[in-house]
Protein backbone atom coordinates (compact mmCIF):
# COMPACT_ATOMS: atom_id res chain seq x y z
CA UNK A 1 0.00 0.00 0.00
CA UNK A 2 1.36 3.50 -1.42
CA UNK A 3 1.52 6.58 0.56
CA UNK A 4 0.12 7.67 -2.56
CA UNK A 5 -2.83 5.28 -2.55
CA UNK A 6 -3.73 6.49 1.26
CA UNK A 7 -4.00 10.19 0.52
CA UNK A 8 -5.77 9.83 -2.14
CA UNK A 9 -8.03 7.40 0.28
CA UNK A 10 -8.05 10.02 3.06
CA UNK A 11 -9.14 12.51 0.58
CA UNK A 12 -12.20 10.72 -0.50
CA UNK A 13 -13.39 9.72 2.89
CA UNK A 14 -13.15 13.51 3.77
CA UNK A 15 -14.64 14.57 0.82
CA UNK A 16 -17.54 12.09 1.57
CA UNK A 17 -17.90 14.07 5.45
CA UNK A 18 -18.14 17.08 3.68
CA UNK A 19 -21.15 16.08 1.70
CA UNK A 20 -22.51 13.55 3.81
CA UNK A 21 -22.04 17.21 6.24
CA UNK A 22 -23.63 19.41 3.72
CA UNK A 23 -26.85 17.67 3.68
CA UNK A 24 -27.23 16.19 7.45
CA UNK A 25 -26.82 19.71 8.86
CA UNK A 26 -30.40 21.08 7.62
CA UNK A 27 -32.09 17.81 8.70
CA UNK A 28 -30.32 18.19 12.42
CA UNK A 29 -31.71 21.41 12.18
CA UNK A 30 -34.93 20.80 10.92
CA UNK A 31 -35.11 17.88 13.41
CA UNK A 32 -34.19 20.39 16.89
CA UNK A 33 -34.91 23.54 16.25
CA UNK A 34 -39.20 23.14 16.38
CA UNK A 35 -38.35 22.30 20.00
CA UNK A 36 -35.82 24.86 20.59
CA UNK A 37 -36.67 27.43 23.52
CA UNK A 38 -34.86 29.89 21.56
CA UNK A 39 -34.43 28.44 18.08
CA UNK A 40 -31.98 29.79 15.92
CA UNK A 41 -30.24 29.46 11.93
CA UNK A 42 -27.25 27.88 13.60
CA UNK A 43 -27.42 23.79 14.94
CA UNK A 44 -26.83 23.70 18.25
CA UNK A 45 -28.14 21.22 21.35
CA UNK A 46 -31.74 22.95 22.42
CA UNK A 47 -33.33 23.78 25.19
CA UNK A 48 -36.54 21.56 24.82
CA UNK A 49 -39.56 22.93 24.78
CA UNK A 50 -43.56 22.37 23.72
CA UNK A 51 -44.22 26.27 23.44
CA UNK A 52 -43.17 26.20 19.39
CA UNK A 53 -45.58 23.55 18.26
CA UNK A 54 -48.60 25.25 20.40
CA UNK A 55 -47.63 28.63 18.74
CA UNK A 56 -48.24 26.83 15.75
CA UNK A 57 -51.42 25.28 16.07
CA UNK A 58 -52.69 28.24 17.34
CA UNK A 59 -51.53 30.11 13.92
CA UNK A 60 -54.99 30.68 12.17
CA UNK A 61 -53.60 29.96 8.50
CA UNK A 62 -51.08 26.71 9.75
CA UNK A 63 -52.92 23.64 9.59
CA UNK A 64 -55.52 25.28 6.98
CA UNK A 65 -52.48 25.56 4.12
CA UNK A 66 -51.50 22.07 4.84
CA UNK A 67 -54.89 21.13 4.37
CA UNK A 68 -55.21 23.27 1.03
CA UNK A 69 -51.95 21.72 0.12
CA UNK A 70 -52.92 17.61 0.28
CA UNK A 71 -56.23 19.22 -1.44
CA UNK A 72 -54.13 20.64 -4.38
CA UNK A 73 -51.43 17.73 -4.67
CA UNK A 74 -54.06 15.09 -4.56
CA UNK A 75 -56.32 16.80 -7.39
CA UNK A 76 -53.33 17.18 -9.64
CA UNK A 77 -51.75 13.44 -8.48
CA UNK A 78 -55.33 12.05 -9.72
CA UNK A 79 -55.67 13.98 -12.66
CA UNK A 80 -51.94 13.20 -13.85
CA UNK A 81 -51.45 9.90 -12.91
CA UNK A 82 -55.19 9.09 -14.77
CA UNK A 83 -54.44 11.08 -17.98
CA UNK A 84 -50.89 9.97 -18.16
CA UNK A 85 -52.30 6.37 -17.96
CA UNK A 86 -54.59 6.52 -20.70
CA UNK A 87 -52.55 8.79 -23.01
CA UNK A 88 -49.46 6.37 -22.72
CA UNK A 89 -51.34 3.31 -23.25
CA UNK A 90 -52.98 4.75 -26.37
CA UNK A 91 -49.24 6.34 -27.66
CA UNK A 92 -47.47 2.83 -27.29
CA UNK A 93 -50.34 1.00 -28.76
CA UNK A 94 -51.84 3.27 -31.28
CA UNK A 95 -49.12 3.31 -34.22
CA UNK A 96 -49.72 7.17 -35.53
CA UNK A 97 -47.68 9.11 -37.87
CA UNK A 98 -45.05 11.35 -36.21
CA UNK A 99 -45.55 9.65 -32.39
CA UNK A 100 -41.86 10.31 -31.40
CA UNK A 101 -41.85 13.64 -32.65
CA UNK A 102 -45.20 14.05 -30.87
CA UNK A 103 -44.02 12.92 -27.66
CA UNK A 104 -40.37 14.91 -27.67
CA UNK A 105 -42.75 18.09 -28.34
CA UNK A 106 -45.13 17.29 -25.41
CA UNK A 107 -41.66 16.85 -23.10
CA UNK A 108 -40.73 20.28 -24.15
CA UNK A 109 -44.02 22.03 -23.35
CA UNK A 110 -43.69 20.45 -20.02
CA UNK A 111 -41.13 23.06 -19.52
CA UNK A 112 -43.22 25.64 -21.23
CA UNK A 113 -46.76 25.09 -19.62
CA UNK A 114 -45.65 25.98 -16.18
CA UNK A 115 -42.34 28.34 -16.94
CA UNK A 116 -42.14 32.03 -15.73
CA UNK A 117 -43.06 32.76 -19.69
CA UNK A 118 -46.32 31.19 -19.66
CA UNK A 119 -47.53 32.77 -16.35
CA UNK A 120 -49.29 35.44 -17.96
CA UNK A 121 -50.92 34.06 -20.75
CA UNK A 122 -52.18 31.42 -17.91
CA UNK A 123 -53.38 34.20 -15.76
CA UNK A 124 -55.32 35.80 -18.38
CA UNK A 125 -56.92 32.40 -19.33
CA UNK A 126 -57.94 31.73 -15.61
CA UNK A 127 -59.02 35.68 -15.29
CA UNK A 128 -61.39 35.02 -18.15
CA UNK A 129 -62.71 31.70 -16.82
CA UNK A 130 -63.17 32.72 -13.68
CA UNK A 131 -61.65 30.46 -11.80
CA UNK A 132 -58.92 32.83 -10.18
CA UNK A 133 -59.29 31.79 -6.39
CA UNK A 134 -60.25 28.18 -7.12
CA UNK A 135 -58.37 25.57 -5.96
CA UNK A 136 -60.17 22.72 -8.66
CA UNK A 137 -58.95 25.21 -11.26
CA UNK A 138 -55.58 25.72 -9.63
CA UNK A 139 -54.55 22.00 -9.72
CA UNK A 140 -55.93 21.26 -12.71
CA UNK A 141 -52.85 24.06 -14.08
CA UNK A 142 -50.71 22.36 -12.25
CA UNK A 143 -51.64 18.78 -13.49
CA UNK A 144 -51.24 20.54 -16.91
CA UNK A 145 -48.24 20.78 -16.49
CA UNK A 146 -46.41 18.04 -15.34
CA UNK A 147 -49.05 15.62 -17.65
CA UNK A 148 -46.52 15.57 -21.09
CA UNK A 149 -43.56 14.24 -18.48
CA UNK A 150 -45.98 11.97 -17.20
CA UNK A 151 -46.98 10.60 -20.29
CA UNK A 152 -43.44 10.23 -21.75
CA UNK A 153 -42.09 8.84 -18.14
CA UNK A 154 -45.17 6.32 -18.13
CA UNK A 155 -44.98 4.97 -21.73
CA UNK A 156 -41.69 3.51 -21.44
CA UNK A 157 -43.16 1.11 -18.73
CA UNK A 158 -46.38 0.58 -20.96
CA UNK A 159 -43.99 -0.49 -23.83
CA UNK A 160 -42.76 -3.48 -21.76
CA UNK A 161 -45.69 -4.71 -21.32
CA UNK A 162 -45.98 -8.22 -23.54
CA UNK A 163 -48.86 -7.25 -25.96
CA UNK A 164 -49.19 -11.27 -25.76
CA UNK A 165 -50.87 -10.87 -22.50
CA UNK A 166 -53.55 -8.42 -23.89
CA UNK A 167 -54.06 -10.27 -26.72
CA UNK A 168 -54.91 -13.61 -24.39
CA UNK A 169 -57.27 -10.90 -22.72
CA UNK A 170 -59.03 -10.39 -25.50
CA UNK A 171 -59.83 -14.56 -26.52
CA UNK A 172 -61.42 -14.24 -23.42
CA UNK A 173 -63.43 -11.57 -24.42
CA UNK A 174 -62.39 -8.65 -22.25
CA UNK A 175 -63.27 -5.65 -23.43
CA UNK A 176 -60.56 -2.71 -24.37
CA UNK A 177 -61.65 -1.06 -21.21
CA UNK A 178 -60.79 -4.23 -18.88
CA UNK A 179 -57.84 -5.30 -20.68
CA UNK A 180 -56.70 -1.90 -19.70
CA UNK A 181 -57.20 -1.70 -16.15
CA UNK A 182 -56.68 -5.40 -15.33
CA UNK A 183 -53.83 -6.62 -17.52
CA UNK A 184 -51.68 -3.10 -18.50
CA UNK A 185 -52.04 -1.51 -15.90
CA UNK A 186 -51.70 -4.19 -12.66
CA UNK A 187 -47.77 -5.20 -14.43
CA UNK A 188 -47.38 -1.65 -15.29
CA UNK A 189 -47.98 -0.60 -11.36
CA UNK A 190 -44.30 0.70 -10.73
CA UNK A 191 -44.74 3.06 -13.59
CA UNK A 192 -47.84 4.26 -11.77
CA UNK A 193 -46.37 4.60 -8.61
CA UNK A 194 -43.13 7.09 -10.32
CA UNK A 195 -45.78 9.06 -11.67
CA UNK A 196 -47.35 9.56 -8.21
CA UNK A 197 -44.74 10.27 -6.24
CA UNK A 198 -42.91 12.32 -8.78
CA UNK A 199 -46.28 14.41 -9.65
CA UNK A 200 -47.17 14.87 -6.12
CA UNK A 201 -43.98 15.60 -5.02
CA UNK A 202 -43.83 18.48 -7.72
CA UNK A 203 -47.18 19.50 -6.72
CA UNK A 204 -46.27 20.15 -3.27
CA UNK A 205 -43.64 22.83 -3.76
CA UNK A 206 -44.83 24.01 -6.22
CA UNK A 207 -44.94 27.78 -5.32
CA UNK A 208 -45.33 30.35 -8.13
CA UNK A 209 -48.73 29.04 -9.99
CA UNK A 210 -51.03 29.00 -6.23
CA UNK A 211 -49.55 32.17 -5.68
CA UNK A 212 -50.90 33.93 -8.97
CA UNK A 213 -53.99 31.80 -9.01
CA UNK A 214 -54.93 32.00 -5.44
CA UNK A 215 -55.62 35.41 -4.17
CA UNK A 216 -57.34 34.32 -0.54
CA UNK A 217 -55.04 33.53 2.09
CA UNK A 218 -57.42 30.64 3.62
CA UNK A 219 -57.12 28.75 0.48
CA UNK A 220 -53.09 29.12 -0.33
CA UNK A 221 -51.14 26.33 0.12
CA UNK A 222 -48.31 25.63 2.51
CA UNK A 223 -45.20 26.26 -0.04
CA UNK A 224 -47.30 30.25 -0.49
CA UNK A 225 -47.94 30.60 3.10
CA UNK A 226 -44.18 29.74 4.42
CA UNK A 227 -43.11 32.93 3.01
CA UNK A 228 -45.37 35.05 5.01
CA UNK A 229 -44.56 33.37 8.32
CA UNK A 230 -42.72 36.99 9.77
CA UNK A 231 -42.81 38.30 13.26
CA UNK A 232 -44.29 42.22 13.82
CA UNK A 233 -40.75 43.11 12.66
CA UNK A 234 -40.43 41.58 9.32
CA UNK A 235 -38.21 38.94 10.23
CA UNK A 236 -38.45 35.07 9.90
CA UNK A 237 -40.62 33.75 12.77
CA UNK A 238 -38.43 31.44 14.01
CA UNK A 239 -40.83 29.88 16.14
CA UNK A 240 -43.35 29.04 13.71
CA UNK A 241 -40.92 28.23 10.77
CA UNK A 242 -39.51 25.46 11.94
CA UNK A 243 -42.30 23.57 13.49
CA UNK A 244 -44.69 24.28 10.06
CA UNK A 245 -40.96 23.70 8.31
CA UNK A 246 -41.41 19.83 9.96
CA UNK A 247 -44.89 19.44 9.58
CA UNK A 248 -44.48 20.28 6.03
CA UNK A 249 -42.07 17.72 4.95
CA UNK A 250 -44.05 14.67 6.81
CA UNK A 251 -46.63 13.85 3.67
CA UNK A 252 -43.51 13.62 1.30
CA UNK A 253 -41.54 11.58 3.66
CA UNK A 254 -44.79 9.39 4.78
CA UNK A 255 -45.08 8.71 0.99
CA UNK A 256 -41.41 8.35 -0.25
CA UNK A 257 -41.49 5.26 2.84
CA UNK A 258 -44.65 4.27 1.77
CA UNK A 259 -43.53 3.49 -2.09
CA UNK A 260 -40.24 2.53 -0.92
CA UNK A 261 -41.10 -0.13 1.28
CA UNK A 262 -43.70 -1.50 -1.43
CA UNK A 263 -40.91 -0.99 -4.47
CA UNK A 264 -37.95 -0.09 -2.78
CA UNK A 265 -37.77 2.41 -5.52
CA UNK A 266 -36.28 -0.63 -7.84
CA UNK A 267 -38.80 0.97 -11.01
CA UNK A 268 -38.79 -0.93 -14.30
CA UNK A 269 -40.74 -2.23 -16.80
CA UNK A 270 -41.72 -5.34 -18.05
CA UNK A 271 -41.85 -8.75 -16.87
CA UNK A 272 -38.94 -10.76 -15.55
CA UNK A 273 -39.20 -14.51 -17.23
């Protein structure tokens, strides 16, 4: 063994502290300060305390955003996940003239639909159908926009799908309808579950559509109403930010341990022989 070979070994276990570092500091943070007598930006041991979460609770917008959020995520989740289904089934087994290009242009207004560019023209739209301040209308923008990712995430797993399987379906006579939703679908399930947890997780921070869309405080979302959370001064509250901070990452957390312990997060298509 080189001298050589154990700096460079030193180097990359340090290098691995430093990042393992960079992200474990926020979550120490995130996991002390909501019970922190005098809570702080810096990590440090706290004094414990209950008085935090009660100030919380007792904030009259708190729990009503994170309400308003699981509202808006699962409307958009259902909507995406639904249309993405049916869209991808009928792309991979529909042969129509330009279907790549088709699907390369829908992944590129994915990035359009919902960009800074687009927030005016969406405004306007929503101004003129009057549903400015609803939350339906609200999440069905949002679905909008993560739907031609969807669809192009979601086909790929559609694709290995043996077409022998619906074809053994349909000598049974099952109907286009049930050959969907009980062959396709059941072996295409860890497609499904990407597109949930990747559209609800975008859902849930997503920040800049509720706040055009949604001009009434009691029906913003959590990601709006974290930015408001000041003292009479103007400053961060630290005594409700970190406590709402917590409560606010639980749903993605439940659900990322929730899909992981029923995948693992090993996604793929097709059927193993």
């Amino acid at each position: 063994m080189t001298p050589g070979f154990v700096v460079r070994r030193i180097g990359f276990y340090v290098l691995v502290a430093v990042v393992l570092a960079f992200f474990a500091v926020p979550m120490l943070w995130l996991a002390s300060a909501p019970f922190d007598a005098r809570p702080g930006l810096g990590l440090r041991w706290p004094d414990w305390t209950w008085s935090n979460v009660t100030a919380t609770f007792q904030h009259p917008f708190a729990l009503t955003s994170l309400l308003n959020s699981l509202v808006l995520c699962g409307i958009a989740t259902v909507v995406t996940t639904a249309f993405a289904a049916l869209a991808a089934y009928s792309l991979s087994r529909v042969r129509i003239p330009g279907r790549d290009l088709l699907l390369y242009l829908l992944l590129l207004l994915s990035s359009v639909v919902t960009g800074t560019a687009a927030m005016v023209p969406i405004f306007v739209l929503m101004l003129q159908l009057g549903l400015i301040n609803s939350q339906f209308g609200t999440a069905l923008v949002i679905a909008s926009g993560m739907l031609p990712a969807a669809i192009f995430i979601l086909k790929d797993f559609v694709d290995a799908v043996p077409r022998s399987y619906e074809e053994s379906a349909r000598v049974f006579g099952a109907s286009p309808a049930q050959v969907l939703g009980h062959v396709v679908l059941p072996i295409a399930r860890p497609g499904i579950a990407t597109i949930l947890v990747w559209s609800f997780v975008n859902a849930w921070g997503n920040f800049l559509l509720p706040f055009l869309l949604l001009r009434d405080v009691g029906k913003q979302p959590a990601a709006v109403l974290l930015r408001t959370l000041n003292d009479e001064g103007g400053s961060a509250n630290l005594t409700v930010i970190p406590v709402f901070s917590l409560l606010y990452s639980i749903p993605v957390v439940a659900l990322y341990l929730l899909v992981s312990k029923r995948y693992g997060f090993r996604f793929h298509g097709g059927i193993k022989s």
